[in-house]
Protein backbone atom coordinates (compact mmCIF):
# COMPACT_ATOMS: atom_id res chain seq x y z
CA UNK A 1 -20.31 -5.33 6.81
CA UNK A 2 -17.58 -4.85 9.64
CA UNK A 3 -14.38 -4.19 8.48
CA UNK A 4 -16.08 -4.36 4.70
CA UNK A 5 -16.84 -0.94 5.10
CA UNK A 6 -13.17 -0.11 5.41
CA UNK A 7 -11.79 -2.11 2.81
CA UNK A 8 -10.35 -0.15 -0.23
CA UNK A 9 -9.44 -2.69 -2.88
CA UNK A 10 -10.38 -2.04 -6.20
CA UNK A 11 -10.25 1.39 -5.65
CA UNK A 12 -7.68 4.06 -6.70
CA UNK A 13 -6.29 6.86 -4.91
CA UNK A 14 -4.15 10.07 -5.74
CA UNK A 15 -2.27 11.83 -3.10
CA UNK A 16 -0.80 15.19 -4.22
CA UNK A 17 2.17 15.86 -1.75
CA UNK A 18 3.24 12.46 -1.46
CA UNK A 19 6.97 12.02 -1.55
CA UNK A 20 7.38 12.84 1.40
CA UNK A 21 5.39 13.39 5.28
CA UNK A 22 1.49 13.30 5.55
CA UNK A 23 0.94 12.72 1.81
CA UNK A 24 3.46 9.63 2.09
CA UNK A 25 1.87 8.28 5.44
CA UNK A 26 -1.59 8.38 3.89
CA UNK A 27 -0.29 7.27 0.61
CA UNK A 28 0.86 4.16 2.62
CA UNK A 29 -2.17 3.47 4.94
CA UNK A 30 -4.72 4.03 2.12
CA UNK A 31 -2.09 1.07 -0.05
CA UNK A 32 -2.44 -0.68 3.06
CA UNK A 33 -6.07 -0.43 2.92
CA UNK A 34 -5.94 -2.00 -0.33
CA UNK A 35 -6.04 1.05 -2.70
CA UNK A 36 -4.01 1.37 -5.70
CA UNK A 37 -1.66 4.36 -5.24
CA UNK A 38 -0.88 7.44 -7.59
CA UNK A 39 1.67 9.56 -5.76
CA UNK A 40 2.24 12.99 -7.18
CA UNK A 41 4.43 15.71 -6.27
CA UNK A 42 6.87 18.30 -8.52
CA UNK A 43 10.16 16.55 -8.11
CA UNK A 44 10.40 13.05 -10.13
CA UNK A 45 13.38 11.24 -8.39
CA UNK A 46 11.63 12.00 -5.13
CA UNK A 47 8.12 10.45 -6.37
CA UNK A 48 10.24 7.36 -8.25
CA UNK A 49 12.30 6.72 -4.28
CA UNK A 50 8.48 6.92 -2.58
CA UNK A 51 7.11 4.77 -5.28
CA UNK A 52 10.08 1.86 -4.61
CA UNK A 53 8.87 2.34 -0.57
CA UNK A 54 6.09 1.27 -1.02
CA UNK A 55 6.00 -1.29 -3.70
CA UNK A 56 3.21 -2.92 -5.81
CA UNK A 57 1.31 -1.21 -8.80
CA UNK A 58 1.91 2.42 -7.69
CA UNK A 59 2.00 4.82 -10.11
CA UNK A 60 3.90 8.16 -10.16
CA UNK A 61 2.32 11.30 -11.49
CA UNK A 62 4.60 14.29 -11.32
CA UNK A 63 2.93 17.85 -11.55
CA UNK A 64 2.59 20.88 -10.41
CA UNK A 65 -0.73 21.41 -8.13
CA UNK A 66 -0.73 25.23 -8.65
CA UNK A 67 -0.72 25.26 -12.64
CA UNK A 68 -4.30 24.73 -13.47
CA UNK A 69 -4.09 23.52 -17.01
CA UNK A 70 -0.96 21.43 -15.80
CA UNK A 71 -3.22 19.59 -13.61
CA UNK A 72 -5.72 19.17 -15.99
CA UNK A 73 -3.80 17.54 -18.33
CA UNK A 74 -2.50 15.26 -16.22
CA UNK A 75 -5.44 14.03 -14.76
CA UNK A 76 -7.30 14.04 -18.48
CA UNK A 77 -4.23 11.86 -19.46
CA UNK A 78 -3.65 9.16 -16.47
CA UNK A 79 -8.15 8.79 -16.22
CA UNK A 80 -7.84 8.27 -20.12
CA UNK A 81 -4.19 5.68 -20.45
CA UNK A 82 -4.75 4.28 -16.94
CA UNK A 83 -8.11 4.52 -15.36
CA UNK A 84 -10.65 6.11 -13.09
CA UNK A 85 -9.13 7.93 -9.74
CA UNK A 86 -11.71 6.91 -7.00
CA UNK A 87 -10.01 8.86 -4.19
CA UNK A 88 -8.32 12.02 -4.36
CA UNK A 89 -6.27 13.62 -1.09
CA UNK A 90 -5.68 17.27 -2.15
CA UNK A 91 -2.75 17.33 0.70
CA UNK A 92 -0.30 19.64 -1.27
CA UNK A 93 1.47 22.77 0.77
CA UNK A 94 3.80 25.05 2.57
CA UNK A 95 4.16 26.58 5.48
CA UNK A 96 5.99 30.54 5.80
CA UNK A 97 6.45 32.05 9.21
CA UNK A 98 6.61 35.84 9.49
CA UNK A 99 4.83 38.33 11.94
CA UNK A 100 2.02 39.86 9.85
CA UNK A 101 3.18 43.34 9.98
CA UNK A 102 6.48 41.99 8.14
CA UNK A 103 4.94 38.88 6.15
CA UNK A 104 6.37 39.52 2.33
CA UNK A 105 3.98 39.74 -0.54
CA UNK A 106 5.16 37.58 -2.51
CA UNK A 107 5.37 34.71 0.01
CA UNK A 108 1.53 35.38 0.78
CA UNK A 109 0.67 34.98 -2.59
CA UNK A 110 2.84 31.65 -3.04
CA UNK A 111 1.11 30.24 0.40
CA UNK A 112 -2.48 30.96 -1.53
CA UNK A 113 -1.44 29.03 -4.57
CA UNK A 114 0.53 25.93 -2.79
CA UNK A 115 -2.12 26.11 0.05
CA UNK A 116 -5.91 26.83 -1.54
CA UNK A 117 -5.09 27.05 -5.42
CA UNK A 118 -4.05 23.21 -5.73
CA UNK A 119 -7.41 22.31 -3.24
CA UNK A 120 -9.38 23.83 -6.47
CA UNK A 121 -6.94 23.00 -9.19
CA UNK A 122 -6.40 18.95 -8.39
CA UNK A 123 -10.13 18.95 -6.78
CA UNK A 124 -12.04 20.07 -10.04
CA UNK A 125 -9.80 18.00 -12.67
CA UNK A 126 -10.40 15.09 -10.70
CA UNK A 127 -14.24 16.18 -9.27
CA UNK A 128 -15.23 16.11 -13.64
CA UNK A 129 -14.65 12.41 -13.91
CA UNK A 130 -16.14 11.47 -10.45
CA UNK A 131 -19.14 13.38 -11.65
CA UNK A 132 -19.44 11.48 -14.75
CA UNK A 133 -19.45 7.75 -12.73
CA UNK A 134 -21.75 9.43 -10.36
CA UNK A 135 -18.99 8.40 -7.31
CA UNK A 136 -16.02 9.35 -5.76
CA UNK A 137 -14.38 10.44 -2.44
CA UNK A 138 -12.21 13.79 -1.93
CA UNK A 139 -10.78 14.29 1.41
CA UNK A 140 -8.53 17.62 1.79
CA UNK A 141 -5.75 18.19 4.27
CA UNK A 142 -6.79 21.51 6.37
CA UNK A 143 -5.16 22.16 9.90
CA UNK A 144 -5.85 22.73 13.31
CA UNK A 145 -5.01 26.52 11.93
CA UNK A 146 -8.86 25.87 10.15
CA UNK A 147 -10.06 26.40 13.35
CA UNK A 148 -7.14 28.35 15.14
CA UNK A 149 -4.35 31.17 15.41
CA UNK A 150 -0.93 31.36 16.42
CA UNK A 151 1.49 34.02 16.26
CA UNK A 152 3.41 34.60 12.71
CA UNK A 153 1.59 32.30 10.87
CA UNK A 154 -1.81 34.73 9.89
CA UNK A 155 -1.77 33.99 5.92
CA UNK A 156 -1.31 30.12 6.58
CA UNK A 157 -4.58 30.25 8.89
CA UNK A 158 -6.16 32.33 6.12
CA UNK A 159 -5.35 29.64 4.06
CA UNK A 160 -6.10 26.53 6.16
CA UNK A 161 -9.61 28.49 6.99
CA UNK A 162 -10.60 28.81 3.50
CA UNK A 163 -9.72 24.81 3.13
CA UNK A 164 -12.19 23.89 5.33
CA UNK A 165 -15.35 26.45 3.67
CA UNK A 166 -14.18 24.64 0.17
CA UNK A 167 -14.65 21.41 1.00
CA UNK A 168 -17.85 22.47 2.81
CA UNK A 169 -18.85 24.27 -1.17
CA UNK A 170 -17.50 20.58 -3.18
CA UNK A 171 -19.49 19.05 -0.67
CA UNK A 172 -22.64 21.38 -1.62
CA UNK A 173 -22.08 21.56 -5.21
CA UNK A 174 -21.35 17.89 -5.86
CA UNK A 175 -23.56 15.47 -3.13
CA UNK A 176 -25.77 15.47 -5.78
CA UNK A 177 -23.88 13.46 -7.82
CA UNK A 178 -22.39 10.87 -4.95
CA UNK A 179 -19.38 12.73 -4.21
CA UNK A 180 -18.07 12.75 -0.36
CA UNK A 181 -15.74 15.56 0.11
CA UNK A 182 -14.23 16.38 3.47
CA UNK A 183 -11.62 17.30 5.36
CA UNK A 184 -8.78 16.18 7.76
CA UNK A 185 -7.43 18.87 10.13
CA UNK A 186 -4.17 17.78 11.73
CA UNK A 187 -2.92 19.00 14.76
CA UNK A 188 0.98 19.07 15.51
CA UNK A 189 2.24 16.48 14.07
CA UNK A 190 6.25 15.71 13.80
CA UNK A 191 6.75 15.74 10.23
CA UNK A 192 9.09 17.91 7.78
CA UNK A 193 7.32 20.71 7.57
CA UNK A 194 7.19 21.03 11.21
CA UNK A 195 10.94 20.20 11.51
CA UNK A 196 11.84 24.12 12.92
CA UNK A 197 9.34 23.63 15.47
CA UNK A 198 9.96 20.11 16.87
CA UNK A 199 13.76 21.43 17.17
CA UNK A 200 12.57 24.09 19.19
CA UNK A 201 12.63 22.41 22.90
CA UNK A 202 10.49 25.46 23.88
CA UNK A 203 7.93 25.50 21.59
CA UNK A 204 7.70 21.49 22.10
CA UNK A 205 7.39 22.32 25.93
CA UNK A 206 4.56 24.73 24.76
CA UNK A 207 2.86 22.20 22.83
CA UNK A 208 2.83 19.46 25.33
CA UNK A 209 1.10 21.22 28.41
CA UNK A 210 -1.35 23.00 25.57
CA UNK A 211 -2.42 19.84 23.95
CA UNK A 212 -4.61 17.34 26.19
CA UNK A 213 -3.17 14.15 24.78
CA UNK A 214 0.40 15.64 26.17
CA UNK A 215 2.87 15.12 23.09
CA UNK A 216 3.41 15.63 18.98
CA UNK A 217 1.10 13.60 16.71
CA UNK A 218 2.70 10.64 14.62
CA UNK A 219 1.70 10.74 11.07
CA UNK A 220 0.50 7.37 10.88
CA UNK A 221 -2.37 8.79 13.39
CA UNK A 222 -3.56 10.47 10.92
CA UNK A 223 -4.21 7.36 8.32
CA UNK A 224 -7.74 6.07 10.42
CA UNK A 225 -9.22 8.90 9.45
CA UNK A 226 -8.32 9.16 5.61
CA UNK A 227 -9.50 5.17 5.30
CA UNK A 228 -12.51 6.34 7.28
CA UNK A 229 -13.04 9.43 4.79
CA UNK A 230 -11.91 6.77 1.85
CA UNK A 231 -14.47 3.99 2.25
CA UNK A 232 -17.92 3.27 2.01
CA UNK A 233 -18.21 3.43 5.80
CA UNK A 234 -18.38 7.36 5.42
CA UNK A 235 -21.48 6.90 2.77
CA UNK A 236 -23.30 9.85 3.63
CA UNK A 237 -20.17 11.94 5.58
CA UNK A 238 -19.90 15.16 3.74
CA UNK A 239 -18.85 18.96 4.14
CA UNK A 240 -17.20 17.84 7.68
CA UNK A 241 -13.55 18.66 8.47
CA UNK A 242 -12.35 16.06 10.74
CA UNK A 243 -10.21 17.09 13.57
CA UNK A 244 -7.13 14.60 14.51
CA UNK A 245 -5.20 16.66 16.86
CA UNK A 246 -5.27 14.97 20.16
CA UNK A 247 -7.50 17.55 21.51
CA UNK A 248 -6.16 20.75 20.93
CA UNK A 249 -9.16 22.46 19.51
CA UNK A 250 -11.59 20.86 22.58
CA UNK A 251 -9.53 22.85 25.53
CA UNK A 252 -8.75 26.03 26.18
C-alpha cells in the first residue's frame, strides 16, 4: 500500500495536447510516475522536440483530436503495433476571446470541436479497448470555466461546462466495465494559452486578490492530481471533476 497506490509503472498513458503546457507537464509527472508516455498533438517536429525532453521509451502519436475517423485509426493502429493505452488525458484545446454579442461563428464552432469534439473523439477510440480488458483510467482537462463565467469568454464556458457532464456520462456508461473517468478543472494557471492574460498586469492584479491562494497556478500543480486520477489509489473515484485552482471556486 502507501505510495503503491501511486505508482504507475507498467502502465501506459496518452496525453493529447502534449507538446507543449498542461499536456507536457502531465505528460512529464505521469513519466515520472513511472508511466510509459504517448504524446500526441497535430504538429510532428513539436511532438519529436517534447519527446527528446523527456527521454526514455516515449512514443509520439501525431493526430488530429477533432477528425473522428483520424483518431480512430490511430488509436486502432498504435493498441494493435504497440500495445494497450491504460491512461488516456483528453487535454486537447483552445481558447477565443470575444464579447458574446460579437463572438464569430465560425470560431464558436472551432472552440466546440478543439474543446468537446476531441473529449468524445480520443475518449471513445480509446474507451473500446479499455472496455475489452475490463480496465482503464480517463481523466479530462475541464476548467475552472466548468463551474464559472467571465466576461468574453461565454462559448469556452459552454464548452468547459459540457466537459465536466461528459465525463460524468463515460463515467455512467462505462463503471460497469472498470473504467474511472474524471476530470481535472484548472484554475489560472501561467501557461501558453494564458500568455495574453499573464501579460496583462491588470488582469494579474485581478486574479491575485480574487483567488484565495493569492497568485497564478504552476503547471506542475496540476500533476498530483492526474497521478491521483491515474493510479489505483482512485479505485472507485468516478464522474468527479477535480478542482485544482487554489480556491477560486470556494470564495466569492
Amino acid at each position: 500500500m502507501g505510495q503503491d497506490l501511486f505508482d504507475l509503472t507498467g502502465r501506459r498513458a496518452l496525453v493529447t495536447g502534449s507538446s507543449q503546457g498542461i499536456g507536457l507537464a502531465l505528460a512529464r509527472g505521469l513519466a515520472n510516475a513511472g508511466a510509459e508516455i504517448v504524446l500526441n498533438g497535430r504538429n510532428a517536429s513539436k511532438l519529436a522536440e517534447a519527446a527528446r525532453g523527456l527521454g526514455g521509451s516515449t512514443h509520439q502519436l501525431a493526430f488530429d483530436a477533432t477528425d473522428h475517423e483520424a483518431v480512430r485509426a490511430a488509436v486502432d493502429g498504435f493498441e494493435a503495433t504497440i500495445g494497450a493505452i491504460d491512461i488516456l488525458v483528453n487535454n486537447a484545446g483552445m481558447q477565443h476571446r470575444t464579447p458574446l454579442e460579437d463572438f464569430p461563428a465560425d470560431a464558436f464552432e472551432q472552440l466546440m470541436r478543439t474543446n468537446i469534439s476531441t473529449v468524445f473523439n480520443v475518449g471513445q477510440a480509446v474507451a473500446r479497448h479499455m472496455i475489452k480488458r475490463g480496465a482503464g483510467k480517463i481523466i479530462n482537462i475541464a476548467s475552472v470555466q466548468t463551474a464559472l463565467a467571465r466576461p468574453g469568454i461565454a462559448p469556452y464556458t459552454a464548452t468547459k461546462g459540457a466537459v465536466g457532464n461528459l465525463t460524468k456520462g463515460m463515467a455512467t456508461d462505462w463503471a460497469k466495465y472498470g473504467l474511472q473517468c474524471n476530470a481535472i478543472a484548472p484554475g489560472y494557471f501561467d501557461t501558453p494559452l494564458n500568455a495574453a492574460l499573464v501579460a496583462d498586469s491588470a488582469f494579474s492584479a485581478w486574479l491575485e486578490k480574487r483567488t484565495p491562494a493569492g497568485r497564478w497556478g504552476k503547471v506542475d500543480e496540476l500533476v498530483g492530481a492526474c497521478v491521483f486520477l491515474a493510479s489505483n489509489a482512485s479505485s472507485f473515484v468516478n464522474g468527479h471533476v477535480l478542482y485544482v485552482d487554489g480556491g477560486i471556486t470556494a470564495s466569492l
